[in-house]
Protein backbone atom coordinates (compact mmCIF):
# COMPACT_ATOMS: atom_id res chain seq x y z
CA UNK A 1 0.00 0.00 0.00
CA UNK A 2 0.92 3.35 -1.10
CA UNK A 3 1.40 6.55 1.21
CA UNK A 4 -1.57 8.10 -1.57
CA UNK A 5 -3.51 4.71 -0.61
CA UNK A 6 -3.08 5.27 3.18
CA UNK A 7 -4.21 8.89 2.92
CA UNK A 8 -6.85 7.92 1.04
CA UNK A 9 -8.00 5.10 3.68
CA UNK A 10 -7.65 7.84 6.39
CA UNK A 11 -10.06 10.18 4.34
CA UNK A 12 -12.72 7.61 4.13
CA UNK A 13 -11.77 7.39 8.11
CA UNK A 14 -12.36 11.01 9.08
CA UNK A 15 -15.47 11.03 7.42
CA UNK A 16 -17.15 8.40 8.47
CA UNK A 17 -16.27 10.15 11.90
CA UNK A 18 -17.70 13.14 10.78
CA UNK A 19 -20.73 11.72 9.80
CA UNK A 20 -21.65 10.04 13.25
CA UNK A 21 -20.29 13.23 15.34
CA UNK A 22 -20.56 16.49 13.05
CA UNK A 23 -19.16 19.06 14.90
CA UNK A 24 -15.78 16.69 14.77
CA UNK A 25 -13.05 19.42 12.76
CA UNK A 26 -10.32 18.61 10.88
CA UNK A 27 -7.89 19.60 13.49
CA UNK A 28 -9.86 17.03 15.90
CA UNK A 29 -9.24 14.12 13.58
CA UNK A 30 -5.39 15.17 12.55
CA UNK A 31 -3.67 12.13 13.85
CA UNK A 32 -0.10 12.35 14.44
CA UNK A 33 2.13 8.88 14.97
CA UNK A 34 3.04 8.23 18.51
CA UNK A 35 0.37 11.38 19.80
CA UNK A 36 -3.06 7.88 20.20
CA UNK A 37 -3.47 8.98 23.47
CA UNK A 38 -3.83 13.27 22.31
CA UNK A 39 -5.40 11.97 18.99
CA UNK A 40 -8.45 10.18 21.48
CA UNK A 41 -8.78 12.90 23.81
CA UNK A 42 -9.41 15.46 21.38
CA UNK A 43 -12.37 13.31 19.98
CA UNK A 44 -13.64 12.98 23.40
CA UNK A 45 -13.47 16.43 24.39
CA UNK A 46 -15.12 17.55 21.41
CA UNK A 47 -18.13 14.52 21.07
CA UNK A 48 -18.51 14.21 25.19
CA UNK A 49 -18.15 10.80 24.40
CA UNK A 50 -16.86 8.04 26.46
CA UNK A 51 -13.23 7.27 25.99
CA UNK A 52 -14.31 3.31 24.90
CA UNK A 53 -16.84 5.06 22.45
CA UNK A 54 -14.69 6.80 21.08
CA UNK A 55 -12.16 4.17 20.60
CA UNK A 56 -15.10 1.51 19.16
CA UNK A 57 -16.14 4.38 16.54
CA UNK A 58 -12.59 5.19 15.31
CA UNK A 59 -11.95 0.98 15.18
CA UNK A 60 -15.09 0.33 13.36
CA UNK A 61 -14.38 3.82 10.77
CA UNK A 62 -10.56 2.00 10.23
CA UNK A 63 -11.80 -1.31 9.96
CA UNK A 64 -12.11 -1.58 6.70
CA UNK A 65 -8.27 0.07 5.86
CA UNK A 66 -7.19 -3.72 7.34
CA UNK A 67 -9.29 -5.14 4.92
CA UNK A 68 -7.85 -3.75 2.00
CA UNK A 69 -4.53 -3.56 3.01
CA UNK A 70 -4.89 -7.88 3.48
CA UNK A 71 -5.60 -7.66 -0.18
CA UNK A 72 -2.06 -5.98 -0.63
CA UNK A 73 -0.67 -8.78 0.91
CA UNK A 74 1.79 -11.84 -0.42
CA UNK A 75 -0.15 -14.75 -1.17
């Protein structure tokens, strides 16, 4: 998988997150590597979610980058 791909993915990601909490911005869902723990409170603070709600609704919007990137995979 590409880096294009993978931005791509994480697109489709953010706005799936968007879609069940709207007033989510772009700064909320800017995910930088090694910052999870910043990346999940900023959802939270914003939604007034749980933090375990949070986590299941950013698992189930990246589930299906796993998915294709097993397609990417050796056989």
């Amino acid at each position: 998988m590409n880096t294009l791909e993978i931005k791509g993915d994480w697109n489709i990601a953010k706005g799936k997150l968007k879609q069940k909490w709207a007033k989510l911005t772009d700064d909320d869902l800017q995910y930088v590597a090694g910052k999870q723990e910043e990346f999940f409170g900023r959802i939270q603070k914003s939604t007034g979610e749980t933090r375990e709600a949070v986590e299941k609704a950013v698992e189930e919007a990246t589930a299906f980058c796993r998915v294709s990137d097993a397609q990417h995979l050796p056989k």
